[in-house]
Protein backbone atom coordinates (compact mmCIF):
# COMPACT_ATOMS: atom_id res chain seq x y z
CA UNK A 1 11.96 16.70 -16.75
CA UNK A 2 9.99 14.33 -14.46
CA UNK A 3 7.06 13.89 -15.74
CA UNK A 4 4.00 11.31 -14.86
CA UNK A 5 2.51 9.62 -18.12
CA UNK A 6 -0.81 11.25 -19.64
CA UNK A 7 -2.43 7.65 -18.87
CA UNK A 8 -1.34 8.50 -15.13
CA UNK A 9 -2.73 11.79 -14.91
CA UNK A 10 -6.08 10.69 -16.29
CA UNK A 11 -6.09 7.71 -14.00
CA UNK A 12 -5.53 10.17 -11.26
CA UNK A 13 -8.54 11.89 -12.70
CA UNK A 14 -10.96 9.38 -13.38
CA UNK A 15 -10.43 8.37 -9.75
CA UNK A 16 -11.12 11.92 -8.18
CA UNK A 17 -14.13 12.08 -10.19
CA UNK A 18 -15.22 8.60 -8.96
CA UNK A 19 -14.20 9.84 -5.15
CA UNK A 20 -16.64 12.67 -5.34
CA UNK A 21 -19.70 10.51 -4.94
CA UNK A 22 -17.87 6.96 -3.74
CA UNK A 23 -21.10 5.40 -3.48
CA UNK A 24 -22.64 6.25 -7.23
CA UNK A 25 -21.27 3.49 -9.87
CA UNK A 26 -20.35 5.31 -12.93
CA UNK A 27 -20.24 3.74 -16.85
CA UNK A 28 -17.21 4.07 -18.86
CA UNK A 29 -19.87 6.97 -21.62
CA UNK A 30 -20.54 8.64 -18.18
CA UNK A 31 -17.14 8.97 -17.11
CA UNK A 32 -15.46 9.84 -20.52
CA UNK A 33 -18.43 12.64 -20.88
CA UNK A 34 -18.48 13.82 -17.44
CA UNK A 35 -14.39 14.19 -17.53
CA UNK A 36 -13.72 15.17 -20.99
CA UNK A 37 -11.50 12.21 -21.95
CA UNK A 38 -12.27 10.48 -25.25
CA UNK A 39 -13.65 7.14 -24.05
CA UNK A 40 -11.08 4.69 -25.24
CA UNK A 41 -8.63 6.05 -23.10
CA UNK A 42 -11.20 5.67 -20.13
CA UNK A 43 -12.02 2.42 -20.94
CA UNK A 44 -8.34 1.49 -20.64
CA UNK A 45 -7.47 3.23 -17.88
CA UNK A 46 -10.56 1.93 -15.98
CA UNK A 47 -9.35 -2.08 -16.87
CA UNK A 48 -6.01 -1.22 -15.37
CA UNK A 49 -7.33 0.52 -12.03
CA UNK A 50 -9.77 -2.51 -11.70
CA UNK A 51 -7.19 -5.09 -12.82
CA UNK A 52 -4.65 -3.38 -9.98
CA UNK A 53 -7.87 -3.77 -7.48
CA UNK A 54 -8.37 -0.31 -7.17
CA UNK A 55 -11.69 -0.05 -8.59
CA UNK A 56 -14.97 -2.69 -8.56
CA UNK A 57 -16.76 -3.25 -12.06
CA UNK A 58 -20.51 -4.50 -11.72
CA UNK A 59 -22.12 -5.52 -14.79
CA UNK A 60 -25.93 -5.09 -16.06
CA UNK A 61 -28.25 -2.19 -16.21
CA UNK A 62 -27.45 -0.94 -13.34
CA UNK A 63 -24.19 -1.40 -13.28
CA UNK A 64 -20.41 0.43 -13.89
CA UNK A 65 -17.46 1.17 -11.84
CA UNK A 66 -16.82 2.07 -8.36
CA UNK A 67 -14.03 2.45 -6.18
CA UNK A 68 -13.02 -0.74 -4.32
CA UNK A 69 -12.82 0.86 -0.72
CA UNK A 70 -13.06 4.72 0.90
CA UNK A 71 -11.31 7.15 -0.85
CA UNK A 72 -9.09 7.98 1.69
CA UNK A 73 -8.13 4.41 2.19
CA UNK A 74 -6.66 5.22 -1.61
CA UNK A 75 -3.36 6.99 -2.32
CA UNK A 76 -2.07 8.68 -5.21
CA UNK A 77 0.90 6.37 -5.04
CA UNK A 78 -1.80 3.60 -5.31
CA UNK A 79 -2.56 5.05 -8.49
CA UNK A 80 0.67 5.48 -9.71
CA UNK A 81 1.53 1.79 -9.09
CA UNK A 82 -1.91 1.13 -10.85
CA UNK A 83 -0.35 2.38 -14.33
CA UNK A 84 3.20 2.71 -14.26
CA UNK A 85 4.38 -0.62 -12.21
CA UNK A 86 6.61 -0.72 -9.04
CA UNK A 87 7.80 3.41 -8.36
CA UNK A 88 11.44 4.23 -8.48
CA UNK A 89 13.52 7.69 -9.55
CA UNK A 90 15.93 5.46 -10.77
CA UNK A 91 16.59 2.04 -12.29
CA UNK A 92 19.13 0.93 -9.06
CA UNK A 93 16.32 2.75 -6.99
CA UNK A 94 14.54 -0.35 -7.52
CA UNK A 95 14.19 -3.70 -5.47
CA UNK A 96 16.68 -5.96 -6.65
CA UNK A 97 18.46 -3.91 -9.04
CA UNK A 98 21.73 -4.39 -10.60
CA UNK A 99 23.68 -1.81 -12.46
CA UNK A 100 27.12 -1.82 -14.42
CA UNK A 101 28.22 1.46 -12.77
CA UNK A 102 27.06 0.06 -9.10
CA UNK A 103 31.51 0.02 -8.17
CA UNK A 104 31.81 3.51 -9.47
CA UNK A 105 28.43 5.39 -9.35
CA UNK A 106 28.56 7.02 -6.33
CA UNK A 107 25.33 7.91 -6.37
CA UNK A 108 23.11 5.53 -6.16
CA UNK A 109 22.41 6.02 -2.36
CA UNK A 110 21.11 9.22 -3.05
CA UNK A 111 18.94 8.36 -5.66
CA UNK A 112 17.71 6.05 -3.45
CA UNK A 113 16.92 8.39 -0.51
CA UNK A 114 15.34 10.73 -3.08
CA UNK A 115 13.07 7.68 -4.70
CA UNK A 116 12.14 6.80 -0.89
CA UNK A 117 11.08 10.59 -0.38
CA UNK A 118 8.70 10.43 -3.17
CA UNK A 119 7.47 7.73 -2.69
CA UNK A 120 6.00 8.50 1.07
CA UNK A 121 4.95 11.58 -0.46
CA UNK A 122 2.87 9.98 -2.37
CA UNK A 123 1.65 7.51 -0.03
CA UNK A 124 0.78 10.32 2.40
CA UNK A 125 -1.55 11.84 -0.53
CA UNK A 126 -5.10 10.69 0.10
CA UNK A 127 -7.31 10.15 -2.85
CA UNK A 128 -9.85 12.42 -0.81
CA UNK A 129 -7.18 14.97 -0.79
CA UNK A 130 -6.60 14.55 -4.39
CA UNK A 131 -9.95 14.92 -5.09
CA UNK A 132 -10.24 18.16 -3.64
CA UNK A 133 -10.49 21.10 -5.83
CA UNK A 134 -8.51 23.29 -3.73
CA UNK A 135 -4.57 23.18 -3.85
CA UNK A 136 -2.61 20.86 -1.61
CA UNK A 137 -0.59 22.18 1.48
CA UNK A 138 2.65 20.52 1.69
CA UNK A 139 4.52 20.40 4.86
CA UNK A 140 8.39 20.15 4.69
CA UNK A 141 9.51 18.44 8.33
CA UNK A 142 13.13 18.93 9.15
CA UNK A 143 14.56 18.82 12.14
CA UNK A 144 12.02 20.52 14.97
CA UNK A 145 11.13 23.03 12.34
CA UNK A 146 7.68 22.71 9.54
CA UNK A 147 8.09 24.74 6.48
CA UNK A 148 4.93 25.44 4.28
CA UNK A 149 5.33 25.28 0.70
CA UNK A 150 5.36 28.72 -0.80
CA UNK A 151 6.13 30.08 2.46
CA UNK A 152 9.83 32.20 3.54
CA UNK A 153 11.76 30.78 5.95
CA UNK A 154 13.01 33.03 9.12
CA UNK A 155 16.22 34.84 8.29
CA UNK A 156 18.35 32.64 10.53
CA UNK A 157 17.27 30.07 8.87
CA UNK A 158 17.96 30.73 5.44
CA UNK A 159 21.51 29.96 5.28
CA UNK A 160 20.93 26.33 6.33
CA UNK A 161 17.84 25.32 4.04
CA UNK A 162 20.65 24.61 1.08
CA UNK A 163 22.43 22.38 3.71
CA UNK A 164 22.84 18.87 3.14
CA UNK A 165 21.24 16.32 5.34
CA UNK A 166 22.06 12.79 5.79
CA UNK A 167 18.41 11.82 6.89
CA UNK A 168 15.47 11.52 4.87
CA UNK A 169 13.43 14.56 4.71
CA UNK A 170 9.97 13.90 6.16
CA UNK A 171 7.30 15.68 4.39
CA UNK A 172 3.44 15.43 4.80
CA UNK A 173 0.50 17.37 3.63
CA UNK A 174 -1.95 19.85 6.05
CA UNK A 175 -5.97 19.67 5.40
CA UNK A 176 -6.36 23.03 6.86
């Protein structure tokens, strides 16, 4: 199973809670209250968003944490990154990568193409969007054709959605 880390997902949720009302600073007791997430694992999550320059800490009475530009000027790979380090399916899907079965893998290319499709995914997710309490719309572009998620192809076209391509599928997100 792929599966994000629970300090991801809370990072992801600390930030939509800060992207509600970008222009409020928020304390670390406000936050871990407000989202129901005991406070020590705000705290850290909150150093590592900052420390990856994602958020902006003030101090003094007035002070706590912000986000460090617009929310939709922040991606959810940007918050990925943030907590996990560089993104990759795959250890040879990284920059630089070596691997003992790199002669007689085979495939390594794809896991490559697949790490590249996630990853604009997730660049193409807004924090805005994540913020948003209604479900995400995603778009699968192939070809001259657009196929909602949770949607049934045309009958023609069912045969070939199993196909293989050689290019990378596009895919991007509606805010209808």
């Amino acid at each position: 199973m792929l599966k994000l880390s629970k300090m991801t997902d809370y990072a992801a949720v600390l930030m939509a809670h800060i992207a509600r009302t970008p222009d409020q600073l928020f304390t670390t007791t406000d936050i871990a209250e407000q989202v129901q997430i005991p406070k020590p694992t705000v705290s850290k999550a909150l150093k590592m968003l900052q420390k990856s320059g994602l958020l902006v800490s003030h101090r003094g009475a007035q002070g706590g944490y912000g986000l460090s530009r617009p929310p939709k000027q922040i991606t959810a790979s940007d918050i990925l990154v943030a907590i996990e380090g560089p993104f990759a399916m795959t250890d040879c899907s990284q920059e630089d990568a070596l691997c003992d079965l790199q002669d007689t893998c085979g495939v390594a290319d794809n896991w490559q193409r697949v790490s590249l499709a996630m990853h604009q995914l997730l660049q193409s997710i807004t924090l805005v969007q994540l913020a948003q309490k209604e479900p995400l719309q995603l778009q699968w572009i192939s070809g001259n054709d657009i196929h909602t998620a949770g949607t049934e192809l045309p009958a023609a076209q069912q045969t070939d959605k199993d196909s293989v391509s050689a290019e990378i599928p596009l895919v991007s997100l509606t805010t209808e």
